[in-house]
Protein backbone atom coordinates (compact mmCIF):
# COMPACT_ATOMS: atom_id res chain seq x y z
CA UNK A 1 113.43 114.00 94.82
CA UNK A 2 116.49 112.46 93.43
CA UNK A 3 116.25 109.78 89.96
CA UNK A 4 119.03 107.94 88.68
CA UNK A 5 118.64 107.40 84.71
CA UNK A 6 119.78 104.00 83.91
CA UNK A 7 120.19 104.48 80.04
CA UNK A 8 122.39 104.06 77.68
CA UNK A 9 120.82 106.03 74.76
CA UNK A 10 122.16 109.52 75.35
CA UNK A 11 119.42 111.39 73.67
CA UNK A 12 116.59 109.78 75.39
CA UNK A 13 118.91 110.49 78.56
CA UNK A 14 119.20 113.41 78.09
CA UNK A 15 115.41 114.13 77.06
CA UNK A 16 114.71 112.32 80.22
CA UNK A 17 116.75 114.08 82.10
CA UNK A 18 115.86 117.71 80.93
CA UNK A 19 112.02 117.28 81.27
CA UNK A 20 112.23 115.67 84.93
CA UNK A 21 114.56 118.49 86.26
CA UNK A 22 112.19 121.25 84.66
CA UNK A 23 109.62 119.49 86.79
CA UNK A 24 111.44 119.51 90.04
CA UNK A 25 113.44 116.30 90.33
CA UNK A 26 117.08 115.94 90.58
CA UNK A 27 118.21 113.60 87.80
CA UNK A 28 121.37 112.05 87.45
CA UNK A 29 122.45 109.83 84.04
CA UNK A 30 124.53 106.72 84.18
CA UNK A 31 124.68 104.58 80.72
CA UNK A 32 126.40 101.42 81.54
CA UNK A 33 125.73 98.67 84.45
CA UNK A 34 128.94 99.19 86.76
CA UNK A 35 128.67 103.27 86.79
CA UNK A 36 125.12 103.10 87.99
CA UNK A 37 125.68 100.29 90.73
CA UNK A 38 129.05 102.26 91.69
CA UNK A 39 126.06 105.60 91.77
CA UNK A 40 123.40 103.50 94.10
CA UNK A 41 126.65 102.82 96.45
CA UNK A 42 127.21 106.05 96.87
CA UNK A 43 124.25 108.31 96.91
CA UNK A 44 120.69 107.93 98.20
CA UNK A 45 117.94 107.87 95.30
CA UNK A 46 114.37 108.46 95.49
CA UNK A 47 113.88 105.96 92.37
CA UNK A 48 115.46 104.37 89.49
CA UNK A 49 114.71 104.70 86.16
CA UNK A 50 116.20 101.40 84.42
CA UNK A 51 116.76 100.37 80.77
CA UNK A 52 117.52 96.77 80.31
CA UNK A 53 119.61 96.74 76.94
CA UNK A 54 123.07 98.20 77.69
CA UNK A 55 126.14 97.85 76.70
CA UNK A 56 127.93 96.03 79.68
CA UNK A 57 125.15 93.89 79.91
CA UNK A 58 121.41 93.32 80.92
CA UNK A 59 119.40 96.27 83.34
CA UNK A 60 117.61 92.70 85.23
CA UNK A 61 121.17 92.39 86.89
CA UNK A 62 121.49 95.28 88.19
CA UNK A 63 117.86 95.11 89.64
CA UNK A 64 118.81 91.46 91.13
CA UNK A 65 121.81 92.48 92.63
CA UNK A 66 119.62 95.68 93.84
CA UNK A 67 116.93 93.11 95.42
CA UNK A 68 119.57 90.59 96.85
CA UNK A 69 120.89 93.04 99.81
CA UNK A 70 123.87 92.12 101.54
CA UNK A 71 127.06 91.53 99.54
CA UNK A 72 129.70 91.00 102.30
CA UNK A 73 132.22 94.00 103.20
CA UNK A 74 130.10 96.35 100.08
CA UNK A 75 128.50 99.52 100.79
CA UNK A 76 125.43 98.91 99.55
CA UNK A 77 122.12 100.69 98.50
CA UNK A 78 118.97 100.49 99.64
CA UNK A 79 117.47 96.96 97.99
CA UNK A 80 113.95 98.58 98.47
CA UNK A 81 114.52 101.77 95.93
CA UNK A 82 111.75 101.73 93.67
CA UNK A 83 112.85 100.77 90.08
CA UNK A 84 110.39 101.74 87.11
CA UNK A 85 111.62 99.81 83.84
CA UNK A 86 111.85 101.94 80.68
CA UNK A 87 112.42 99.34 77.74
CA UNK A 88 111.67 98.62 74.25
CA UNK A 89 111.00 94.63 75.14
CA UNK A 90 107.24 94.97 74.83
CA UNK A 91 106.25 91.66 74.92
CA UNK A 92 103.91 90.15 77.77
CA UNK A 93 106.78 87.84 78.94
CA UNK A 94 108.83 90.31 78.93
CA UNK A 95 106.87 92.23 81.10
CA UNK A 96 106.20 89.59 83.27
CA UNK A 97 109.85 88.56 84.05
CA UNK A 98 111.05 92.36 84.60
CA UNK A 99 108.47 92.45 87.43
CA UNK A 100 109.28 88.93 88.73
CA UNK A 101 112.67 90.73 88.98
CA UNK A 102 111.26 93.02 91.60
CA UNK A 103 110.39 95.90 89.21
CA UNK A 104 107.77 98.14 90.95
CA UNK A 105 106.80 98.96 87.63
CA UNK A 106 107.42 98.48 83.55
CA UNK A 107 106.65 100.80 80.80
CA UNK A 108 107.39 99.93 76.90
CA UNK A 109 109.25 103.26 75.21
CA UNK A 110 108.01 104.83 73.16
CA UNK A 111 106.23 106.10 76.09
CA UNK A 112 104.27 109.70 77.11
CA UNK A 113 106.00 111.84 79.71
CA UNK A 114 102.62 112.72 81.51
CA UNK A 115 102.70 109.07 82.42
CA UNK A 116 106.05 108.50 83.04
CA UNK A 117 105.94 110.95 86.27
CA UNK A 118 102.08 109.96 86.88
CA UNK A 119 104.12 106.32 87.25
CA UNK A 120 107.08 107.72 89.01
CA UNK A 121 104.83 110.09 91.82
CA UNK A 122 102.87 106.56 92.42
CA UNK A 123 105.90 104.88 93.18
CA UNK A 124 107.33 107.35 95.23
CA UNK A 125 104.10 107.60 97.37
CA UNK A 126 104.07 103.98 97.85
CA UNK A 127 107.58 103.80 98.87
CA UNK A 128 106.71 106.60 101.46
CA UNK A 129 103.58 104.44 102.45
CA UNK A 130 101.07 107.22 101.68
CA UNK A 131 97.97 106.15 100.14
CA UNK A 132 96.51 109.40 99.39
CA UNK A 133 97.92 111.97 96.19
CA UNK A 134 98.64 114.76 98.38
CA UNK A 135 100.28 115.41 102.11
CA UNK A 136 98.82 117.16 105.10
CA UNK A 137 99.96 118.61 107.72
CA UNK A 138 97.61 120.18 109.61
CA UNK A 139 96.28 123.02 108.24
CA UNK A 140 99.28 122.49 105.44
CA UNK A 141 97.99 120.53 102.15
CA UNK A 142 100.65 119.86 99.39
CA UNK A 143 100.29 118.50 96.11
CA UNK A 144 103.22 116.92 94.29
CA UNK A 145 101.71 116.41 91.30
CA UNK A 146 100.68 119.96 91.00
CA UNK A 147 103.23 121.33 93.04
CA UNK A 148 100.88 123.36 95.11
CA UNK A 149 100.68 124.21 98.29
CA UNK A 150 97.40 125.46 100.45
CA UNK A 151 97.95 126.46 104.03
CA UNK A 152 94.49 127.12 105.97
CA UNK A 153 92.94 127.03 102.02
CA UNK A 154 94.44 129.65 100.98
CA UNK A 155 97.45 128.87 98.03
CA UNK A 156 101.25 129.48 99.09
CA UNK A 157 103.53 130.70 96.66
CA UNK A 158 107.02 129.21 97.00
CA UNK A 159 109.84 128.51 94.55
CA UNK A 160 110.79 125.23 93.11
CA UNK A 161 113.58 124.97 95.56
CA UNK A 162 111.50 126.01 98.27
CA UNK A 163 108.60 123.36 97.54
CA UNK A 164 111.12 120.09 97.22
CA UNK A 165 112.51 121.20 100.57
CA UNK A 166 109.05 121.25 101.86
CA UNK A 167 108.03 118.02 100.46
CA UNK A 168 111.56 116.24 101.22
CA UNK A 169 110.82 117.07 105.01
CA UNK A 170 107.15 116.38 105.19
CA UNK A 171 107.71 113.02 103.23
CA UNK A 172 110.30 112.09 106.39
CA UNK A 173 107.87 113.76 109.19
CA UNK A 174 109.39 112.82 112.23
CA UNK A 175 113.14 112.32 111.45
CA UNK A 176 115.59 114.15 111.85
CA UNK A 177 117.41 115.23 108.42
CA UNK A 178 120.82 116.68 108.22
CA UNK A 179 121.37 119.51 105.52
CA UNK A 180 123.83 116.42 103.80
CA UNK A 181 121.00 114.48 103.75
CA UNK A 182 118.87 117.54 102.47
CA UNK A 183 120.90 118.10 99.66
CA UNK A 184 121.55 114.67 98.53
CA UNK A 185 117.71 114.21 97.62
CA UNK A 186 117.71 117.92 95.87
CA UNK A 187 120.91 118.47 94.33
CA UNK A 188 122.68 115.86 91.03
CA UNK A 189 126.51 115.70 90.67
CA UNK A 190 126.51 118.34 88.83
CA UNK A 191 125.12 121.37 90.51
CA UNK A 192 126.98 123.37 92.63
CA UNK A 193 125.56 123.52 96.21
CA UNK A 194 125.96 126.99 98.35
CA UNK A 195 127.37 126.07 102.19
CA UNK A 196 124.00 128.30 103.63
CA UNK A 197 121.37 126.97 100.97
CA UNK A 198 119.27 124.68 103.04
CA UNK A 199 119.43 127.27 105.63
CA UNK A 200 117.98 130.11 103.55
CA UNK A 201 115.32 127.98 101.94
CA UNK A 202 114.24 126.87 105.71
CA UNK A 203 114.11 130.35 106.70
CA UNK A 204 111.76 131.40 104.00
CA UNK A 205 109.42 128.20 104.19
CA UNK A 206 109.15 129.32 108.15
CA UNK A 207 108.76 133.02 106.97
CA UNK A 208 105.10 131.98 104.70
CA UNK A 209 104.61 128.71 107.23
CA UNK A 210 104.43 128.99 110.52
CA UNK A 211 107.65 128.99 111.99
CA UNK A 212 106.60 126.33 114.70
CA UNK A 213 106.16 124.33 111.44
CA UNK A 214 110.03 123.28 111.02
CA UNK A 215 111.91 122.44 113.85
CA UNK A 216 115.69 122.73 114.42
CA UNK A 217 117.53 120.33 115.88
CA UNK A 218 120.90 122.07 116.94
CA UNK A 219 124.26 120.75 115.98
CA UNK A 220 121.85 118.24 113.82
CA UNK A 221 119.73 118.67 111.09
CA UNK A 222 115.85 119.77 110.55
CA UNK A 223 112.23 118.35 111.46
CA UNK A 224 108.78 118.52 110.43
CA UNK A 225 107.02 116.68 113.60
CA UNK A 226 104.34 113.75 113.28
CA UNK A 227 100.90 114.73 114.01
């Protein structure tokens, strides 16, 4: 899954940005307002991860211009990203008027990692409309949090790559994604992507899958279908 990092502070950034991609996000950094709209226009994020202090202004714009939608003749994001607030403005007001903004969520740094991502895999469920902590798939049980995966039971070993291809196609069972799409959620600005990458990983999640379990659409993309 791909997180932008709204923040302006570049070691917390980069903290940030370190400990989410050692567990298995993409992260990309922007520190000031117009950067990280000009980001949202451009790529598709998972989530946002917003401060509010910074330096070309105040993180609530950003997140009202997020919620407003159309802004004629713009390419625009998607106004329903989910947007977790990281902030030192700790007071209940505060609080209040950050989620009035249409926050999903607000947490007051200094802050614990474990909770951060507890925070961040809660919105990301919600935004997929899953209810429960892990995904099935028939016999197939995966658990983000853990970053496990059980097939009949019996535990699947895969590598990091391999498992956020998995869950980036079971969390859009159904559609159709192209390897562009692929990559965008898996892959920051700054990592270099290989043409036949998506392809490979595919190949091996088929190999210890099933390979009736992801389904090529030619001249298109790749499927996991709905039960």
């Amino acid at each position: 899954m791909r997180i932008l990092v709204v923040e302006d502070d570049a070691g917390i950034a980069a903290g940030l940005s370190a400990t989410l991609q050692q567990r298995g996000y993409a992260v990309d950094v922007c520190g000031r307002l117009a950067d990280a709209w000009n980001a949202l226009c451009a790529e598709a994020f998972s989530a946002v991860l917003l401060d509010l202090g910074l330096p070309d202004g105040d993180g609530g714009e950003l997140l009202q211009r997020l919620r407003a939608g159309a802004e004629r003749g713009a390419a625009l994001p998607d106004p329903a990203t989910p947007v977790l607030i990281l902030t030192a403005r700790d007071q209940v007001h505060q609080r209040i008027a950050g989620l009035d903004l249409g926050a999903d969520d607000y947490l007051v740094k200094p802050f614990d990692v474990d909770e951060l991502e507890a925070r961040l895999r809660a919105l990301l469920r919600r935004a997929a409309g899953r209810a429960a902590p892990t995904l099935c798939h028939g016999d197939l049980e995966v658990d983000p949090a853990a970053r496990t995966v059980r097939r009949a039971g019996q535990p699947v070993e895969m590598s990091p790559r391999e498992f956020s291809v998995l869950l980036v196609l079971l969390e859009s069972r159904g559609r159709v994604l192209s390897r562009q799409q692929i990559e965008e959620r898996l892959y920051n600005w700054q990592t270099a992507v290989e043409s036949n990458a998506i392809e490979v990983h595919v190949h091996h999640l088929r190999r210890k899958l099933g390979n009736d379990r992801i389904v090529t659409m030619r001249g298109v993309g790749y499927f996991i279908p709905a039960e």
